[in-house]
N, C-alpha and C. Protein backbone atom coordinates (compact mmCIF):
# COMPACT_ATOMS: atom_id res chain seq x y z
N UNK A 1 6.10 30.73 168.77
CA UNK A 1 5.62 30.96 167.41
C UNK A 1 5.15 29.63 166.81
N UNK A 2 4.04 29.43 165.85
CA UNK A 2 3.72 28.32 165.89
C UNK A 2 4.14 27.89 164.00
N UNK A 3 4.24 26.69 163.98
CA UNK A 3 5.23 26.28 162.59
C UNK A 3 4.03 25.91 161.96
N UNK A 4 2.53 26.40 161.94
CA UNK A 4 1.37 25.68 161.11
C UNK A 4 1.24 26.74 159.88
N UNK A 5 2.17 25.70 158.70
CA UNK A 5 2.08 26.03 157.18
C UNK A 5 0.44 26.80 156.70
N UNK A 6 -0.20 25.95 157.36
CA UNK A 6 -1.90 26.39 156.98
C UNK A 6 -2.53 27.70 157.55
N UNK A 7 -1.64 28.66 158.14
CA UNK A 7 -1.99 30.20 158.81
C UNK A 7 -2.63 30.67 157.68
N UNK A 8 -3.19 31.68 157.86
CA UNK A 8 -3.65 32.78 157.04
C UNK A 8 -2.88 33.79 156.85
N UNK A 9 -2.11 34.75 156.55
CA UNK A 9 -0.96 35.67 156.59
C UNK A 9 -1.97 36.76 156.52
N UNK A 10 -3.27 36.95 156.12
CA UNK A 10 -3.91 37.87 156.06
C UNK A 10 -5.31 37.94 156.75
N UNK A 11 -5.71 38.19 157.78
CA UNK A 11 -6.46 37.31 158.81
C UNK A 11 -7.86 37.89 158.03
N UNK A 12 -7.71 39.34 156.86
CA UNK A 12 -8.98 39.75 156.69
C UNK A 12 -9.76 38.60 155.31
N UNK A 13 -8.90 38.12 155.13
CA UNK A 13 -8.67 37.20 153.96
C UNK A 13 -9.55 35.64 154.58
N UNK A 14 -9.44 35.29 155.68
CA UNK A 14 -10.02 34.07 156.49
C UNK A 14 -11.74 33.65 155.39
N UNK A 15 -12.02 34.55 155.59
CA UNK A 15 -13.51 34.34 155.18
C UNK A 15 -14.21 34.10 153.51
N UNK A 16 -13.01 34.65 152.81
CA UNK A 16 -12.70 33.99 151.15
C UNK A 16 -12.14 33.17 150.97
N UNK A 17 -11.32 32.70 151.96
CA UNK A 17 -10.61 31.34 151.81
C UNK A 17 -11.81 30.13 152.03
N UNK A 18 -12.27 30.37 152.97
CA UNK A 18 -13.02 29.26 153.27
C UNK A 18 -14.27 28.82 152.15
N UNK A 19 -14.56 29.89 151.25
CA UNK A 19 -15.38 30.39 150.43
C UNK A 19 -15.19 29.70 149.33
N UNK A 20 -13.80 29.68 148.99
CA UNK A 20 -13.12 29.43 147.57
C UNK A 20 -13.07 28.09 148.04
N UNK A 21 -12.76 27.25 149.27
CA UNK A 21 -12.45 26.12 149.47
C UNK A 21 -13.76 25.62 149.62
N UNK A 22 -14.77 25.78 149.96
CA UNK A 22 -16.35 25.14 150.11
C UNK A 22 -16.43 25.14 148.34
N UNK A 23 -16.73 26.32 147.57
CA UNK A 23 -16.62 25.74 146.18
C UNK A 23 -15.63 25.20 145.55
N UNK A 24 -14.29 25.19 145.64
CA UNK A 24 -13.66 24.01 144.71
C UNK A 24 -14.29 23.08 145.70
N UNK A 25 -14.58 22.39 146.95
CA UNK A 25 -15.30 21.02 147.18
C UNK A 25 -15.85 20.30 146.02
N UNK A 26 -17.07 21.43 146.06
CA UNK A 26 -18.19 21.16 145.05
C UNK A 26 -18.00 21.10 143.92
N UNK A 27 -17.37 21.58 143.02
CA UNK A 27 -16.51 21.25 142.10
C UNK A 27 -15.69 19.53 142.03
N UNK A 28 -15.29 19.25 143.13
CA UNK A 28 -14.89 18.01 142.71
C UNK A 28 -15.51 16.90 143.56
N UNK A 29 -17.27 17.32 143.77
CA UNK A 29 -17.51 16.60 144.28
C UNK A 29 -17.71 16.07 146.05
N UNK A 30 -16.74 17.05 146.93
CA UNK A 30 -16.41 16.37 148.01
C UNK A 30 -17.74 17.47 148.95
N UNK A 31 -18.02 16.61 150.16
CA UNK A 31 -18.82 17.66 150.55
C UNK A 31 -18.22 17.84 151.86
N UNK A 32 -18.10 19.21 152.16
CA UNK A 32 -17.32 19.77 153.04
C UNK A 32 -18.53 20.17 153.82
N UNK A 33 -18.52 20.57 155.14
CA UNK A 33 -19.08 21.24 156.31
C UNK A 33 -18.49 22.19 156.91
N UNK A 34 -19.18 22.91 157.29
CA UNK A 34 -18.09 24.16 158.74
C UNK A 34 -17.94 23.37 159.13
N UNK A 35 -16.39 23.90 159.90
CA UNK A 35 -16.07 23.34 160.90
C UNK A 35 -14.76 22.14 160.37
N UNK A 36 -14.88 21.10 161.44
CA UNK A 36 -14.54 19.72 161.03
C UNK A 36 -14.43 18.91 159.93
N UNK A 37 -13.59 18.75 159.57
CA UNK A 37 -13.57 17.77 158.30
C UNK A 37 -12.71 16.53 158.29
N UNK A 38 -12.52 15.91 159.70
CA UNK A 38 -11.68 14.53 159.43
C UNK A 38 -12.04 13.69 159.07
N UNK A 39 -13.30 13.84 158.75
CA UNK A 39 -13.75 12.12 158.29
C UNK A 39 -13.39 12.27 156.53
N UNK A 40 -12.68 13.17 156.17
CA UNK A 40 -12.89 13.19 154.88
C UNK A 40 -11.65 11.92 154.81
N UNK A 41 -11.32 11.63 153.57
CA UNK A 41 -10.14 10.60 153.20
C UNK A 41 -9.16 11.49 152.69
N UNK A 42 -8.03 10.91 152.32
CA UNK A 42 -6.52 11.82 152.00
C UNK A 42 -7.09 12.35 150.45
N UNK A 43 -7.34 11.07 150.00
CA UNK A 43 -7.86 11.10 148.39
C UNK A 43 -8.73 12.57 148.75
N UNK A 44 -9.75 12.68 149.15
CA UNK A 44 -11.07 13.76 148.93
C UNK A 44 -10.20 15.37 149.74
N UNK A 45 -9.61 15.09 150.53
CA UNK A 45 -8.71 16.49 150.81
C UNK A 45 -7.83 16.58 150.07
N UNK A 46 -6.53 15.72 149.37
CA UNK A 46 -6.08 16.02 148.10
C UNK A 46 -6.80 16.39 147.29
N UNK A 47 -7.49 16.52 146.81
CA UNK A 47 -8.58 16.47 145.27
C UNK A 47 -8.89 18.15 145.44
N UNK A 48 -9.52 18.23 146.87
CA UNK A 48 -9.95 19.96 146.81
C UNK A 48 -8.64 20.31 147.10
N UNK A 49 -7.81 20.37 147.81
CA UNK A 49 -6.39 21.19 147.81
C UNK A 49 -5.92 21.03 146.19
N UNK A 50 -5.90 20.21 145.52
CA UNK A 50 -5.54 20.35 144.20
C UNK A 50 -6.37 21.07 142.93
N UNK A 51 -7.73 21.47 143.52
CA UNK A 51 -8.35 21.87 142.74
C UNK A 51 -8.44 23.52 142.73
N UNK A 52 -8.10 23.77 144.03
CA UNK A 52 -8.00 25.58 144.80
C UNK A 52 -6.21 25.06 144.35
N UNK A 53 -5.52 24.66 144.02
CA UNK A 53 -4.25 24.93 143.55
C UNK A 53 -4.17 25.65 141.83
N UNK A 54 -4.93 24.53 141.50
CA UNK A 54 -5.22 24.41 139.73
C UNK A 54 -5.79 26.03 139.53
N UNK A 55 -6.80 26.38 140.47
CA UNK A 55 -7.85 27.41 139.83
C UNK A 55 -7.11 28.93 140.20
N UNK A 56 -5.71 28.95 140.97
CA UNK A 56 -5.07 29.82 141.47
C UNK A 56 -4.10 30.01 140.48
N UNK A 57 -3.57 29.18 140.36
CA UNK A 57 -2.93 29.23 138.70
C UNK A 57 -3.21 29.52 137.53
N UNK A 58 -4.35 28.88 137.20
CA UNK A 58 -5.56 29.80 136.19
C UNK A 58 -5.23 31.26 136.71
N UNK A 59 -5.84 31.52 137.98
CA UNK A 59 -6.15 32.99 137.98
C UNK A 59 -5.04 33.64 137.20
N UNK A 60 -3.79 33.46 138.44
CA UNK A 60 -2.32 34.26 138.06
C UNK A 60 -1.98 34.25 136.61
N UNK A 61 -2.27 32.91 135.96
CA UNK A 61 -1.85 32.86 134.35
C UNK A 61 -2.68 33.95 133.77
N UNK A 62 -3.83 34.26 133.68
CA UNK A 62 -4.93 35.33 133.60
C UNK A 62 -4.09 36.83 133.69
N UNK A 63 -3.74 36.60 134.81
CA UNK A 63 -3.48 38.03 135.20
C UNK A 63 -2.11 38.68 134.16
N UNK A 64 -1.38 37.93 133.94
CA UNK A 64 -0.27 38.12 133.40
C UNK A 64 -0.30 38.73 131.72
């Protein structure tokens, strides 16, 4: 079984994720590609993981 936090739990879900994560990029700037992204820096992958954090929270606060 493999211990990678970053799975998808919903495999039909794969293709909005990547969706939502190409636009928060753009949103803060970073430019993402299919595929590969190591050349990014910690700073520019923090920034979009924090920004698809922020806008998920929005949502849920929304919903409530």
């Amino acid at each position: 079984m493999s211990n990678n936090s970053n799975s998808i739990n919903v495999p039909e879900a794969r293709k909005a994720m990547e969706q939502f994560k190409m636009e928060c990029a753009n949103e803060v700037g970073v430019n993402l590609k299919q595929g590969y992204n190591g050349d990014l820096t910690s700073r520019q992958a923090g920034s979009v993981g924090g920004q698809m954090v922020k806008k998920m929270i929005e949502a849920y606060e929304r919903s409530m």
